[in-house]
PDB file of N, CA and C in Angstrom:
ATOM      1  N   UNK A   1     -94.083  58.123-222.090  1.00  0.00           N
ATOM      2  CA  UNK A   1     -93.510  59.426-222.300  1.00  0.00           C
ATOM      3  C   UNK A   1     -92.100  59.223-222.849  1.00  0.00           C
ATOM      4  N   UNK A   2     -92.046  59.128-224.010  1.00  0.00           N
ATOM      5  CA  UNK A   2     -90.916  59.494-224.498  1.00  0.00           C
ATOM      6  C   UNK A   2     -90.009  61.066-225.269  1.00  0.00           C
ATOM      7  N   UNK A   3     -88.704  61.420-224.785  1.00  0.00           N
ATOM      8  CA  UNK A   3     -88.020  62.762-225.025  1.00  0.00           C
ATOM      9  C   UNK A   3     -87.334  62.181-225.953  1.00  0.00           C
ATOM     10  N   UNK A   4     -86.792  63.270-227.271  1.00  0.00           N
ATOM     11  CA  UNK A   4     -86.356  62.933-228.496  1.00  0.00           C
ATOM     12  C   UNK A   4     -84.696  63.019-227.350  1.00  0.00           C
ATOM     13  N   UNK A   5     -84.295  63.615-226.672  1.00  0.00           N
ATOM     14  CA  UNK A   5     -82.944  63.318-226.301  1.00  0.00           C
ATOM     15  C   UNK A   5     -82.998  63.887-224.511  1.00  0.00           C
ATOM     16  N   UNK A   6     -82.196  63.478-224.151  1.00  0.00           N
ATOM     17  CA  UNK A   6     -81.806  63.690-222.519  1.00  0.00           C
ATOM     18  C   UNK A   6     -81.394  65.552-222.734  1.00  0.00           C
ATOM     19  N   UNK A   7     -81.385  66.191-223.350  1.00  0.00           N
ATOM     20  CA  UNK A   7     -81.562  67.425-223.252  1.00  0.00           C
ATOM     21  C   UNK A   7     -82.772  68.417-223.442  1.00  0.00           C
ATOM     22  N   UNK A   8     -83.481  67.678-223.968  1.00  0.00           N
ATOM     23  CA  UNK A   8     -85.192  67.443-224.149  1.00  0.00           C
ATOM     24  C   UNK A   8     -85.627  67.305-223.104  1.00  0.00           C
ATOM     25  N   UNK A   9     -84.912  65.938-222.306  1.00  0.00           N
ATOM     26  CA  UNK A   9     -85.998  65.378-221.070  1.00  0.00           C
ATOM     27  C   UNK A   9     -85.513  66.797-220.094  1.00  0.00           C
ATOM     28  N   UNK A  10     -84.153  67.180-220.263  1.00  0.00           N
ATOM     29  CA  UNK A  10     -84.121  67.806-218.979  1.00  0.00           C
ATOM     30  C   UNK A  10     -84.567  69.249-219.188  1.00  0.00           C
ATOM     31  N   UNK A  11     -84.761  69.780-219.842  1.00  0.00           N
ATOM     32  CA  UNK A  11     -85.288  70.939-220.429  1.00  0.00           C
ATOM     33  C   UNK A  11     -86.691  70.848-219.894  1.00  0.00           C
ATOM     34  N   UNK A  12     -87.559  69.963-220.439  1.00  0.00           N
ATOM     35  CA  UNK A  12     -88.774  69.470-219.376  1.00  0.00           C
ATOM     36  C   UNK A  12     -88.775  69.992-218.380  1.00  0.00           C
ATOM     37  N   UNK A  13     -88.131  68.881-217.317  1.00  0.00           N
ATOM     38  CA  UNK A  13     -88.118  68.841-215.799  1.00  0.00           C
ATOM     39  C   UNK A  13     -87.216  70.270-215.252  1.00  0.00           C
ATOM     40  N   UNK A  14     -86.689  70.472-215.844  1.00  0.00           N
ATOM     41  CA  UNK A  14     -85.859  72.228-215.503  1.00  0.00           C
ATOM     42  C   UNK A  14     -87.544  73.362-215.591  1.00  0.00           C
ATOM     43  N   UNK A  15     -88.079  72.985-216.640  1.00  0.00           N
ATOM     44  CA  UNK A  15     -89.509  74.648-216.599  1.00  0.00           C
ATOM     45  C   UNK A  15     -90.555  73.556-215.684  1.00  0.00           C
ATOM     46  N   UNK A  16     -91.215  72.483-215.607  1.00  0.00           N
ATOM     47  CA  UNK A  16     -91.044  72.022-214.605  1.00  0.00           C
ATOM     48  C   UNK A  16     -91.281  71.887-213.067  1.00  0.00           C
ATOM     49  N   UNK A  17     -89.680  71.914-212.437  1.00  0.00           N
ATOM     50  CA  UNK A  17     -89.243  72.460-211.163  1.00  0.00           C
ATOM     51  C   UNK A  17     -89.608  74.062-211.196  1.00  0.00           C
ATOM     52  N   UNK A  18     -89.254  74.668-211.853  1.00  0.00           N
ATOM     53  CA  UNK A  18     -89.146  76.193-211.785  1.00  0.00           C
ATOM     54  C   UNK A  18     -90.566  76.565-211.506  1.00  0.00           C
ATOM     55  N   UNK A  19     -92.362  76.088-212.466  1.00  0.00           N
ATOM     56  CA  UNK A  19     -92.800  76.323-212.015  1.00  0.00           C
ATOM     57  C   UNK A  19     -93.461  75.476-210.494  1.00  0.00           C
ATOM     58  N   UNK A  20     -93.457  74.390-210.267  1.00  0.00           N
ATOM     59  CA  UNK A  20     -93.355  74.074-209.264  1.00  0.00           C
ATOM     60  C   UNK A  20     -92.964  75.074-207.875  1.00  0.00           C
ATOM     61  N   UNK A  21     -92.191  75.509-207.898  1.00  0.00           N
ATOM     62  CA  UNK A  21     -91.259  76.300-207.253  1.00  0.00           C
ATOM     63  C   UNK A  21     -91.734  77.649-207.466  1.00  0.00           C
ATOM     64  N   UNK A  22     -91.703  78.298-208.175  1.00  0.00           N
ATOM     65  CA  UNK A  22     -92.853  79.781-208.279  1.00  0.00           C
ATOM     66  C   UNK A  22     -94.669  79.964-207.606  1.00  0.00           C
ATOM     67  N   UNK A  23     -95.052  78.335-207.827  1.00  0.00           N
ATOM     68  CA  UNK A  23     -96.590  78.270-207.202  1.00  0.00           C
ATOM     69  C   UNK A  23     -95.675  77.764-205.880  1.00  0.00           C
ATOM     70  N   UNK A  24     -95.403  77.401-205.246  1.00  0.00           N
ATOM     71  CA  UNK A  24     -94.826  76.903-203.795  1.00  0.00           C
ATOM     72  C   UNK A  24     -94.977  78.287-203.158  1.00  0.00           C
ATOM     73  N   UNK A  25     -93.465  79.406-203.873  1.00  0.00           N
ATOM     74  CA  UNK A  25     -93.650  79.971-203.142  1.00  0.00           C
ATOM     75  C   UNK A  25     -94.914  81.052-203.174  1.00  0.00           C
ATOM     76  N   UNK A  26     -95.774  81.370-203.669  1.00  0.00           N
ATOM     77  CA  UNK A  26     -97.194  82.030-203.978  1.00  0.00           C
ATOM     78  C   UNK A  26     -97.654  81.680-202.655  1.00  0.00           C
ATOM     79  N   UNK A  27     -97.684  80.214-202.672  1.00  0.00           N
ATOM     80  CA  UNK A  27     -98.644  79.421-201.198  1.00  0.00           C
ATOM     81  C   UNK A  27     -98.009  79.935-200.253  1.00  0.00           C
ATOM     82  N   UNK A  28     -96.665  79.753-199.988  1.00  0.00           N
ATOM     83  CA  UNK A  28     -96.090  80.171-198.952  1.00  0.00           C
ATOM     84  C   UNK A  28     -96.360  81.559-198.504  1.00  0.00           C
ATOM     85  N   UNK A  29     -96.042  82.975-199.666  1.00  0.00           N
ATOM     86  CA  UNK A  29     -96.429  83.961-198.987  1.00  0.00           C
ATOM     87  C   UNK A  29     -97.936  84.312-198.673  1.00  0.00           C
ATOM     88  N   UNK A  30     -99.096  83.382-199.198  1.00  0.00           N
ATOM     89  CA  UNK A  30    -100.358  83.473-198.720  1.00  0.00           C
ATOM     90  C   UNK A  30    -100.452  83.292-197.428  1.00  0.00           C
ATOM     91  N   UNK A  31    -100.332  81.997-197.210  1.00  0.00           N
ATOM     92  CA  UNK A  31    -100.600  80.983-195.779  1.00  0.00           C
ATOM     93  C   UNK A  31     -99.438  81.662-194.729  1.00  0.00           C
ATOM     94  N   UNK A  32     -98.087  81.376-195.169  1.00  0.00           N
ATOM     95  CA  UNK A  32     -97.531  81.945-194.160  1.00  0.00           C
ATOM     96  C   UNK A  32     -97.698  83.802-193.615  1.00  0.00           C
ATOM     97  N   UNK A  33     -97.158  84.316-194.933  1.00  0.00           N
ATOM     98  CA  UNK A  33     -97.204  86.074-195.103  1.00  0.00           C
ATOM     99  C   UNK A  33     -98.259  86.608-195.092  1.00  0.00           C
ATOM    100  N   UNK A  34     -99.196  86.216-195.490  1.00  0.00           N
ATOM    101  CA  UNK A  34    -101.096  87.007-195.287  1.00  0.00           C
ATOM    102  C   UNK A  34    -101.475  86.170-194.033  1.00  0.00           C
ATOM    103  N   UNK A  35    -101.381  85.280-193.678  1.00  0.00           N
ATOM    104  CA  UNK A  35    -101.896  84.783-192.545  1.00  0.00           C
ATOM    105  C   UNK A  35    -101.203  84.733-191.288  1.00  0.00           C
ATOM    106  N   UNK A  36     -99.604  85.338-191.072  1.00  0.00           N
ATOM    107  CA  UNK A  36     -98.919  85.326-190.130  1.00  0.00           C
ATOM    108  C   UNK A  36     -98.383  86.610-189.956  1.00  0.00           C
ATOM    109  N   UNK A  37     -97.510  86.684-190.937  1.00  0.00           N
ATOM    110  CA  UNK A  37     -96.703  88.063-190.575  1.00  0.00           C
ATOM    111  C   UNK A  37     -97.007  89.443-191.312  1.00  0.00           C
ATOM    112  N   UNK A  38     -98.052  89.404-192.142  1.00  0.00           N
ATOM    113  CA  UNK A  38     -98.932  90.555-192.299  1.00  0.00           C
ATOM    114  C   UNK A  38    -100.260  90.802-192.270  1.00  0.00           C
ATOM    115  N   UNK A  39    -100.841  90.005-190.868  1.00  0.00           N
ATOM    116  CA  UNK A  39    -102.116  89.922-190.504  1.00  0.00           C
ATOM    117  C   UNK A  39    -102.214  91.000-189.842  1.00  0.00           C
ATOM    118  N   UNK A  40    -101.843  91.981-189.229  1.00  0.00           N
ATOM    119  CA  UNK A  40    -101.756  93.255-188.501  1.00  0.00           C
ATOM    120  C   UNK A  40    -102.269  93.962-189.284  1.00  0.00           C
ATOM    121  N   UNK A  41    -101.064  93.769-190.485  1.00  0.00           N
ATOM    122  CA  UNK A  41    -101.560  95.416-191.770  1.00  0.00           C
ATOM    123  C   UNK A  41    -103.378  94.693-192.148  1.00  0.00           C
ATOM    124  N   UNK A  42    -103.183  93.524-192.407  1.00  0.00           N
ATOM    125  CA  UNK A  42    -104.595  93.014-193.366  1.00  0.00           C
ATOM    126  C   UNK A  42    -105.878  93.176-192.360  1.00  0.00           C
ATOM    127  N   UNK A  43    -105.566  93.065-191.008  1.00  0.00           N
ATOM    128  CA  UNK A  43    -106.798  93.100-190.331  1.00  0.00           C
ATOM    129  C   UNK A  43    -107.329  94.904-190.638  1.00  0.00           C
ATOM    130  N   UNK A  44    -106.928  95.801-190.670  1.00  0.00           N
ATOM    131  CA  UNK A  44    -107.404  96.591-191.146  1.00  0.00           C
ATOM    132  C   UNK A  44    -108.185  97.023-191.996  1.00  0.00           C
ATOM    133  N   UNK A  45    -108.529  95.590-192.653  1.00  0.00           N
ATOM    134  CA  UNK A  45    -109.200  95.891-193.987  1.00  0.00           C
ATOM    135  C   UNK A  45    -110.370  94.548-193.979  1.00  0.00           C
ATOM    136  N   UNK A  46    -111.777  95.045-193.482  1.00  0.00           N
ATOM    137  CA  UNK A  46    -112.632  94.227-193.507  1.00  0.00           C
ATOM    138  C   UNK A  46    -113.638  93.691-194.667  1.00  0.00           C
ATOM    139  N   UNK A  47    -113.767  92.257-194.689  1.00  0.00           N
ATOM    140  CA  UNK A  47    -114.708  92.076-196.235  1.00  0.00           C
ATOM    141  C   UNK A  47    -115.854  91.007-195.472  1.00  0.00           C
ATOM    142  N   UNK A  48    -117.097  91.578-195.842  1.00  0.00           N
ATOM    143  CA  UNK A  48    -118.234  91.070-195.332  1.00  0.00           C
ATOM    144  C   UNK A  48    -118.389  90.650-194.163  1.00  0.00           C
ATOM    145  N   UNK A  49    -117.510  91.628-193.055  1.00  0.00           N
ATOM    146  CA  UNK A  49    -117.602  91.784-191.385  1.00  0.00           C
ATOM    147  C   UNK A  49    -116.194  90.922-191.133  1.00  0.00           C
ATOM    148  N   UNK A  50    -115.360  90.042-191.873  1.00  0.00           N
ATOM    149  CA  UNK A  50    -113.950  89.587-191.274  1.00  0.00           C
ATOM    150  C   UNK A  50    -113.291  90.454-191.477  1.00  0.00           C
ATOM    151  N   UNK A  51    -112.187  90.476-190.560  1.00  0.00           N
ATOM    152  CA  UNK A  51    -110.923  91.369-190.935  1.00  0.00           C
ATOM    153  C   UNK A  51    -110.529  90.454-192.180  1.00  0.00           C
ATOM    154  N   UNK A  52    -109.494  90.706-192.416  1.00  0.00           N
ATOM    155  CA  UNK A  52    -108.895  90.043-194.146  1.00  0.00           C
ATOM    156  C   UNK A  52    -107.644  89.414-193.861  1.00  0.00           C
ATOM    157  N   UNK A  53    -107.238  89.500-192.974  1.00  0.00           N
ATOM    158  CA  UNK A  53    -105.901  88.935-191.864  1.00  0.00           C
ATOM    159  C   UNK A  53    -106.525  87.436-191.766  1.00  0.00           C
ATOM    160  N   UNK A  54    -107.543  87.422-190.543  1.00  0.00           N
ATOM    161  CA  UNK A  54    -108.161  86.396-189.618  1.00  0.00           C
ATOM    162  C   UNK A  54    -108.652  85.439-191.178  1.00  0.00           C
ATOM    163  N   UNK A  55    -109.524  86.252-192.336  1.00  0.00           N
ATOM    164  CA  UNK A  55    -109.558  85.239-193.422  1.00  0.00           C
ATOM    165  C   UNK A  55    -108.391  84.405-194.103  1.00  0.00           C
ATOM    166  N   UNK A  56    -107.867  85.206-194.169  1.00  0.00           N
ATOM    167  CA  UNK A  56    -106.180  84.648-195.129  1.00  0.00           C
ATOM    168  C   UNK A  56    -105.629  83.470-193.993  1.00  0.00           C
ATOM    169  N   UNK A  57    -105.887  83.511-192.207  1.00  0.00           N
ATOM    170  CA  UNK A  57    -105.262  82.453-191.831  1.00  0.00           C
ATOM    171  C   UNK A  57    -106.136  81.633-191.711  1.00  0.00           C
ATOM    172  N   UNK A  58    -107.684  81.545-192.261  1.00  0.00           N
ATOM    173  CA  UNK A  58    -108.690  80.577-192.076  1.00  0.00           C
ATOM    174  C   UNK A  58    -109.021  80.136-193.648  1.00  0.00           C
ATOM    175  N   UNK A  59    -109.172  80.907-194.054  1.00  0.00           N
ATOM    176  CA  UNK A  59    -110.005  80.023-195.481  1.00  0.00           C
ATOM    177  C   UNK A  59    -109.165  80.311-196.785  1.00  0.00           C
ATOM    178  N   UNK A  60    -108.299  81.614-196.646  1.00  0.00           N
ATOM    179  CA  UNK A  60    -107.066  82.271-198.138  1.00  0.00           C
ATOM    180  C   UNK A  60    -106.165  81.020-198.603  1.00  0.00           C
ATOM    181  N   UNK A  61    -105.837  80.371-197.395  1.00  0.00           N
ATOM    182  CA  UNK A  61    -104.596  79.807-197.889  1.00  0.00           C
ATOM    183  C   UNK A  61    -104.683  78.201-198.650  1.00  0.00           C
ATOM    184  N   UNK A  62    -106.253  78.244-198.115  1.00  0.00           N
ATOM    185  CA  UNK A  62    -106.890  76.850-198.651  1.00  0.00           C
ATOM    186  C   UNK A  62    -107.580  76.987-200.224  1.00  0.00           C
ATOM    187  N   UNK A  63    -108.144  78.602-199.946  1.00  0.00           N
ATOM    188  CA  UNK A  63    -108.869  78.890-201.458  1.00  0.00           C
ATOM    189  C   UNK A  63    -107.239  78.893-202.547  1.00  0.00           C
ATOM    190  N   UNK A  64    -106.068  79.422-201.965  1.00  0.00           N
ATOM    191  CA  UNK A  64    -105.076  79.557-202.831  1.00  0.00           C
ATOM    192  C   UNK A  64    -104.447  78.662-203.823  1.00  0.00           C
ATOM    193  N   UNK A  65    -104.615  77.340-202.151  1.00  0.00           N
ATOM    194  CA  UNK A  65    -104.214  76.152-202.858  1.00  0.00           C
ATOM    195  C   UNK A  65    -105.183  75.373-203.444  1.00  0.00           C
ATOM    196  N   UNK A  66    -105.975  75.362-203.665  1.00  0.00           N
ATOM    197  CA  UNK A  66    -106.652  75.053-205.004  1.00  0.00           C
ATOM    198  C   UNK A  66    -106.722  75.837-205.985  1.00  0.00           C
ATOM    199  N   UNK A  67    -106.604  77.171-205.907  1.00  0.00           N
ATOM    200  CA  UNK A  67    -106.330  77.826-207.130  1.00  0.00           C
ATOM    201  C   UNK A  67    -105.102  77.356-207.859  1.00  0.00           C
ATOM    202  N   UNK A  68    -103.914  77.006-207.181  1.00  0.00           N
ATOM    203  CA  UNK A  68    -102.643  76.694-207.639  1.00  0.00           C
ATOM    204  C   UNK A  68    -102.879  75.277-208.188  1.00  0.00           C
ATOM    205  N   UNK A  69    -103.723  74.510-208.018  1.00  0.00           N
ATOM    206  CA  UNK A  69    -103.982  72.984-208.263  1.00  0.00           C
ATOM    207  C   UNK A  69    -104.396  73.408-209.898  1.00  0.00           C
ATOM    208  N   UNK A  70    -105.183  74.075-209.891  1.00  0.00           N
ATOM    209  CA  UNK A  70    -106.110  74.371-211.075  1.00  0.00           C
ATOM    210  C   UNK A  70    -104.442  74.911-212.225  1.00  0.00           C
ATOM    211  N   UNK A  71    -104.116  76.115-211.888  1.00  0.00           N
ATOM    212  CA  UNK A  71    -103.405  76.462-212.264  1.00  0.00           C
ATOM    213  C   UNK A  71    -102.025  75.578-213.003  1.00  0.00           C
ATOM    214  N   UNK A  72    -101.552  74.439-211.951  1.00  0.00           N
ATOM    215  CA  UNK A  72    -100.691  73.552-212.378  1.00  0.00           C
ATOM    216  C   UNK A  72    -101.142  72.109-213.624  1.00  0.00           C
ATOM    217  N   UNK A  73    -102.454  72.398-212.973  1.00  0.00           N
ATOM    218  CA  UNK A  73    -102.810  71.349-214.174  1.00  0.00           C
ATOM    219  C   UNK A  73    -102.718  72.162-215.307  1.00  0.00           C
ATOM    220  N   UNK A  74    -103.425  73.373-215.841  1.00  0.00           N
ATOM    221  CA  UNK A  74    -103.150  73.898-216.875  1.00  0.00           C
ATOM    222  C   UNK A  74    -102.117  73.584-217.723  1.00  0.00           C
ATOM    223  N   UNK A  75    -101.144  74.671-216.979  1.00  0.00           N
ATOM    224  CA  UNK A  75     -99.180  74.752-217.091  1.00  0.00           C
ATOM    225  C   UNK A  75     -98.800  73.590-217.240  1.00  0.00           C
ATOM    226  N   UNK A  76     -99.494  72.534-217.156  1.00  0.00           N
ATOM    227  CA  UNK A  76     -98.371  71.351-217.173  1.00  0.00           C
ATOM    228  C   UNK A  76     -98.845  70.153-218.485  1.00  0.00           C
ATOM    229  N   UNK A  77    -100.426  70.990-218.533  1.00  0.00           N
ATOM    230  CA  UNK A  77    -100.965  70.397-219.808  1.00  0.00           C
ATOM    231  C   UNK A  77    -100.096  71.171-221.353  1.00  0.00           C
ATOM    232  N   UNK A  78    -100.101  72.767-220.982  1.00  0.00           N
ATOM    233  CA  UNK A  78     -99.674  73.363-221.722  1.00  0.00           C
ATOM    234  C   UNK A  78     -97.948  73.058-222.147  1.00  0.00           C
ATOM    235  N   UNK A  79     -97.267  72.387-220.830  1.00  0.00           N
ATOM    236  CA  UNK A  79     -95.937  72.076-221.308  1.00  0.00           C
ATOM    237  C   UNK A  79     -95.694  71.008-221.967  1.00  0.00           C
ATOM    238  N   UNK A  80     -96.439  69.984-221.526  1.00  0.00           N
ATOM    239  CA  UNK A  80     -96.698  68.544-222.298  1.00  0.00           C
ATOM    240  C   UNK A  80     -97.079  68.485-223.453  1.00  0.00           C
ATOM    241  N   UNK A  81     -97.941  69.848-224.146  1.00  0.00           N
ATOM    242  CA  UNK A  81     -97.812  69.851-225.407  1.00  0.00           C
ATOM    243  C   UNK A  81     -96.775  70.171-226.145  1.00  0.00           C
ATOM    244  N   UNK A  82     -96.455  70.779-225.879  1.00  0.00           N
ATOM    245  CA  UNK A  82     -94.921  71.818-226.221  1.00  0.00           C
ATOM    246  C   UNK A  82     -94.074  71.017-226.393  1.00  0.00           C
ATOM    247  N   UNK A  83     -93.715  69.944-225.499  1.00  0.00           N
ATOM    248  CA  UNK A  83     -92.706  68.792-225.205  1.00  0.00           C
ATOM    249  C   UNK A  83     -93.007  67.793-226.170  1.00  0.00           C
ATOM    250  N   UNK A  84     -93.886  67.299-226.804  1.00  0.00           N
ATOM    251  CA  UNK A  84     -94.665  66.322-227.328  1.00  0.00           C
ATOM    252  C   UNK A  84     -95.052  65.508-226.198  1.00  0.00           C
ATOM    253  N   UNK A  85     -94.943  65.175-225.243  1.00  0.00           N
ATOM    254  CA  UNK A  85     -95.418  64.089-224.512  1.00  0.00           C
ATOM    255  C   UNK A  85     -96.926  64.041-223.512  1.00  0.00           C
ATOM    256  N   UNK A  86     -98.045  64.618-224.390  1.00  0.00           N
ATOM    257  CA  UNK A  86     -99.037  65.114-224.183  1.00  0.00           C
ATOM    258  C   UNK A  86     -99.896  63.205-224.214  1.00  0.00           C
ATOM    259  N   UNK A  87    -101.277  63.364-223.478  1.00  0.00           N
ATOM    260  CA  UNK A  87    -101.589  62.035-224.062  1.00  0.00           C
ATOM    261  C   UNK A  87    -102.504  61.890-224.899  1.00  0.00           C
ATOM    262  N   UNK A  88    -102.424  63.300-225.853  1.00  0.00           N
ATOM    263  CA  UNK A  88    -103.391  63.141-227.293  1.00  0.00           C
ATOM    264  C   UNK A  88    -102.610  62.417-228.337  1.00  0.00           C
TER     265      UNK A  88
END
């Protein structure tokens, strides 16, 4: 992986961190916020006999984070092109 200059490379690692940091916190308000501190409001709302609370702290926060896996590979294929440092 080579950057045409150190303002290149850091330009990179700056979008990056940022999305890094935007899917983090996604997970966080799943797992923590749907599965902790707004399981009250969500249990109110049942899907195929679970409340939607009790799901989000059992199976949401696991389906999320693989959605975000999927998602980062994308974004990061898509930045590596952009950057040139793709491995086509």
């Amino acid at each position: 992986m080579a950057f045409q200059s150190k303002e290149h490379a850091k330009a990179y690692w700056d979008r990056n961190v940022k999305l890094m940091i935007s899917l983090l916190i996604v997970w966080f308000v799943v797992s923590f916020g749907c599965g902790i501190l707004f399981v009250d409001a969500l249990n109110t709302i049942q899907i195929g006999g679970y409340k939607l609370g009790f799901w989000f702290a059992q199976q949401g926060s696991i389906y999320t984070f693989l959605g975000i896996i999927f998602v980062y590979a994308k974004q990061m294929r898509k930045l590596d092109r952009e950057f040139g440092v793709d491995d086509e």
